[in-house]
C-alpha atoms as a PDB file:
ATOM      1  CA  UNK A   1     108.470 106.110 172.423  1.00  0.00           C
ATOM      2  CA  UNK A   2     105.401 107.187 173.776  1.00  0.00           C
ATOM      3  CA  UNK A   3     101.782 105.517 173.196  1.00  0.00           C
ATOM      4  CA  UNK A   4     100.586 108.804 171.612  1.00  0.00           C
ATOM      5  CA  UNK A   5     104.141 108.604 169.581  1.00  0.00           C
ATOM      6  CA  UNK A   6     102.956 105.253 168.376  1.00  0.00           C
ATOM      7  CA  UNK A   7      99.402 106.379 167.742  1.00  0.00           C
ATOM      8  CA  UNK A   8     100.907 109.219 165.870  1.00  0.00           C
ATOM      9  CA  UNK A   9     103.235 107.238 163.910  1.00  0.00           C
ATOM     10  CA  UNK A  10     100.462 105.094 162.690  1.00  0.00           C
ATOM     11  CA  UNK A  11      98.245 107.848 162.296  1.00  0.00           C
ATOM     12  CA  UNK A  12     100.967 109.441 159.968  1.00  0.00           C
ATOM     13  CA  UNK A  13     101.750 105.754 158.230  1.00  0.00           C
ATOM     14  CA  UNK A  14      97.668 105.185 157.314  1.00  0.00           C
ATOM     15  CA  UNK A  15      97.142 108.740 156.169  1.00  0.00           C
ATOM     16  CA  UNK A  16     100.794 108.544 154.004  1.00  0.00           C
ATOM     17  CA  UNK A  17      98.915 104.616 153.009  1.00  0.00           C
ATOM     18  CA  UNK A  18      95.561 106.649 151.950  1.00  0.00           C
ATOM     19  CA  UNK A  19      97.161 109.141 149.990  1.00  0.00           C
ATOM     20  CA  UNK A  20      99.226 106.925 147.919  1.00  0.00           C
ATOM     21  CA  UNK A  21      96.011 104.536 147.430  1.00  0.00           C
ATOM     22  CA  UNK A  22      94.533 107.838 146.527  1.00  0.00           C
ATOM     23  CA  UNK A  23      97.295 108.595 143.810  1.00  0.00           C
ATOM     24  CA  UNK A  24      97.700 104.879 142.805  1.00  0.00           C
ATOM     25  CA  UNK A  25      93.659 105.165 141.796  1.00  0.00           C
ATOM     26  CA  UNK A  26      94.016 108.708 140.290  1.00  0.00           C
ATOM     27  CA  UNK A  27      96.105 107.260 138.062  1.00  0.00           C
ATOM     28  CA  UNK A  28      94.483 104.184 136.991  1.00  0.00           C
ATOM     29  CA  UNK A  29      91.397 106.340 136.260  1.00  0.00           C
ATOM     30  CA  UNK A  30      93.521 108.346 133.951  1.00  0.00           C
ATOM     31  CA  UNK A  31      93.980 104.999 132.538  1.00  0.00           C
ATOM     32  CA  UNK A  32      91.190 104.002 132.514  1.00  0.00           C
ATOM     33  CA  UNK A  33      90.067 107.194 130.699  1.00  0.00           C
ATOM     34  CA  UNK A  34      92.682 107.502 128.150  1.00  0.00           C
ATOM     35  CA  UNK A  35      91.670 103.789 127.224  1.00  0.00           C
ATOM     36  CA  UNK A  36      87.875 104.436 127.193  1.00  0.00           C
ATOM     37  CA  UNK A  37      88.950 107.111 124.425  1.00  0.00           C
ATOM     38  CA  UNK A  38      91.418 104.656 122.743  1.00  0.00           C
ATOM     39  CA  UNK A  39      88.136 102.107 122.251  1.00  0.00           C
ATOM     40  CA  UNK A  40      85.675 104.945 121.209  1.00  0.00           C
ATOM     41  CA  UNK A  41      88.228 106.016 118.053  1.00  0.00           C
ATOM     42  CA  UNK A  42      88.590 102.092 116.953  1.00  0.00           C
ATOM     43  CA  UNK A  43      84.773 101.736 117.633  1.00  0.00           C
ATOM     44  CA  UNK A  44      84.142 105.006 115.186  1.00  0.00           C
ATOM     45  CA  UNK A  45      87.026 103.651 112.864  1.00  0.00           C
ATOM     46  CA  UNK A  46      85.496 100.188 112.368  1.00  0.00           C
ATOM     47  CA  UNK A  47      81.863 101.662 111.884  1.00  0.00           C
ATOM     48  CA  UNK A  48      83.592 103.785 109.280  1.00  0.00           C
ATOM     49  CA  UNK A  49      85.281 100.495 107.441  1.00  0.00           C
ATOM     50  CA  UNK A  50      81.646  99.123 107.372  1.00  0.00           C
ATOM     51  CA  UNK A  51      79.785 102.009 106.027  1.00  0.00           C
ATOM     52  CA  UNK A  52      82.706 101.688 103.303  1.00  0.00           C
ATOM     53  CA  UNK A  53      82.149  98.521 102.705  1.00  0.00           C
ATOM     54  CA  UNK A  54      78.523  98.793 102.290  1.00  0.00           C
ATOM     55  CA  UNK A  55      79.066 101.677  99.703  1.00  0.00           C
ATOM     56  CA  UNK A  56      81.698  99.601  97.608  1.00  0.00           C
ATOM     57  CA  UNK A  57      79.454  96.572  97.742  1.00  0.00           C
ATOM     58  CA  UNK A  58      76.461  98.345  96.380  1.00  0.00           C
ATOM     59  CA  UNK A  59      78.717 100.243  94.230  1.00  0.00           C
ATOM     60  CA  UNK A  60      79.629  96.678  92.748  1.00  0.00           C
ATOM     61  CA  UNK A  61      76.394  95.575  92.446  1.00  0.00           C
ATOM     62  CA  UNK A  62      75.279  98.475  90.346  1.00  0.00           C
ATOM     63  CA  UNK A  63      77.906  96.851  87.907  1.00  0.00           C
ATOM     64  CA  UNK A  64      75.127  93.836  87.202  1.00  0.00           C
ATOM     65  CA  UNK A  65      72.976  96.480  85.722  1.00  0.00           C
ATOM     66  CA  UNK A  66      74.803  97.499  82.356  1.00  0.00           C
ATOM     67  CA  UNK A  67      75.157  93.944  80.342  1.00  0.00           C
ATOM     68  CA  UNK A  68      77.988  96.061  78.063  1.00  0.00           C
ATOM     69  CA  UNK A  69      80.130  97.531  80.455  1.00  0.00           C
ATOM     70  CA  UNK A  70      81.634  94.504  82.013  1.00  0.00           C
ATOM     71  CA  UNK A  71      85.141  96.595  83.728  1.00  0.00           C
ATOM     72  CA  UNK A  72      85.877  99.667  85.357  1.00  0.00           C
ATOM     73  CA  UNK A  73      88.201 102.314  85.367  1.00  0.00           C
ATOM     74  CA  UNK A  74      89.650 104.902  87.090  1.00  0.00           C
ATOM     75  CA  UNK A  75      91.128 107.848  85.691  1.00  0.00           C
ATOM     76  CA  UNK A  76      91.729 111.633  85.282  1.00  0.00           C
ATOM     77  CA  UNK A  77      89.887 113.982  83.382  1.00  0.00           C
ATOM     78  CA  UNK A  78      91.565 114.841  80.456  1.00  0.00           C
ATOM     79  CA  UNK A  79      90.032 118.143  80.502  1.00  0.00           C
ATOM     80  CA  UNK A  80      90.924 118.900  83.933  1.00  0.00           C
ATOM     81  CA  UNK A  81      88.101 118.058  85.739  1.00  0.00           C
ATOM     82  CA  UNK A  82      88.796 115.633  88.280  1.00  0.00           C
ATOM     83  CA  UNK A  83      88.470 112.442  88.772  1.00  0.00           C
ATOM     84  CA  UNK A  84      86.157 109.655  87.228  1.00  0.00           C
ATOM     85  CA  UNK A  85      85.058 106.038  88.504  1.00  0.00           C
ATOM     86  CA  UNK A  86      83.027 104.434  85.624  1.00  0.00           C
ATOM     87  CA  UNK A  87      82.060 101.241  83.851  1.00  0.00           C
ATOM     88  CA  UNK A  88      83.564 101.040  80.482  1.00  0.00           C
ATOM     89  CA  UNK A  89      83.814  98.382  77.462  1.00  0.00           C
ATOM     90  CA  UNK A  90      87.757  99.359  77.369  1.00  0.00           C
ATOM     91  CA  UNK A  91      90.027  96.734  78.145  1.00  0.00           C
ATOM     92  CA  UNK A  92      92.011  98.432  80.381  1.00  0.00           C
ATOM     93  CA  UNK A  93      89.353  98.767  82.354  1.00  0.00           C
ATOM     94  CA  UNK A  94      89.055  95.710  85.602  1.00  0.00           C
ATOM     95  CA  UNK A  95      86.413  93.576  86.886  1.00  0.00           C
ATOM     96  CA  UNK A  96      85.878  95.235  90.282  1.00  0.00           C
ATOM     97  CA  UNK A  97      85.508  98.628  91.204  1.00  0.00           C
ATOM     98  CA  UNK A  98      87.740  97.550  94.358  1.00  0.00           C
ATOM     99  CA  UNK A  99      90.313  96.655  91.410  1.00  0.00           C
ATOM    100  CA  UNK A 100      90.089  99.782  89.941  1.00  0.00           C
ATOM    101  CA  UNK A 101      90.595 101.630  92.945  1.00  0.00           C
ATOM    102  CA  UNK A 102      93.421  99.055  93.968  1.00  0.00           C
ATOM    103  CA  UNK A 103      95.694  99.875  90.739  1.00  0.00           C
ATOM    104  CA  UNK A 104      95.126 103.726  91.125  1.00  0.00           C
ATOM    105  CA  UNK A 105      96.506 103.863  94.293  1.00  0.00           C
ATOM    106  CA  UNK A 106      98.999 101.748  92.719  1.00  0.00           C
ATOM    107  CA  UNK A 107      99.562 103.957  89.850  1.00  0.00           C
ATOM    108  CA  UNK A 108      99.662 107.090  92.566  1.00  0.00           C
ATOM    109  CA  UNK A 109     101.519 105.429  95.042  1.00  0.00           C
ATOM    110  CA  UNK A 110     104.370 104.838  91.744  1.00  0.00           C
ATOM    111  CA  UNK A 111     103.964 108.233  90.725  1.00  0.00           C
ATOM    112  CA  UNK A 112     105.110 110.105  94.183  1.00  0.00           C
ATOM    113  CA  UNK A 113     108.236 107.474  94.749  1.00  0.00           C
ATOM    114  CA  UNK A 114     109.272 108.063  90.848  1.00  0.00           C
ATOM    115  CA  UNK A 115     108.889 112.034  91.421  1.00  0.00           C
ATOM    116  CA  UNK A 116     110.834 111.493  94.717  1.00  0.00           C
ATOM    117  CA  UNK A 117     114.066 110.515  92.642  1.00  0.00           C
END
């Protein structure tokens, strides 16, 4: 083979090497990208967790303010209203509004298996 052969065959080698570098990095940006994304959701979701922390911590420490009402409840309106989350004196009632919430998703979470059957 020739010396331009050569130089043409190394020519075609380096520009086949710089495209596939080329495609190589395309693709770890995509990478790169898609995981820049996957970090921004978890860094909204676990911003979101503390907000709702916040609100269920102050929520409990509005609890300190009623000496009588010492639980809370969840429940449905019996008039078709919705739902409630209040103190009560009932005994049903828990110590925590995280409790309360707890055994309603309980009590829901029973309720769609049970109409499943």
């Amino acid at each position: 083979m020739s010396e331009q052969g050569w130089l043409l065959t190394l020519l075609a080698l380096a520009v086949a090497g710089v495209i596939y570098f080329w495609i190589r990095m395309e693709r770890a940006q995509r990478v790169i990208d898609d995981l820049k994304m996957i970090v921004g959701e978890a860094k909204t979701k676990i911003m979101r967790l503390r907000y709702d922390e916040l609100r269920l911590d102050w929520l409990e420490q509005q609890q300190t303010k009623c000496p009588v009402c010492r639980h809370v409840i969840f429940r449905w309106s019996k008039e078709g209203r919705g739902w409630r989350l209040h103190q009560t004196t009932r005994e049903e009632g828990v110590a925590t509004v995280r409790g309360a919430i707890d055994i309603a998703r309980q009590d829901d979470s029973r309720a769609k298996q049970e109409a499943k059957r």
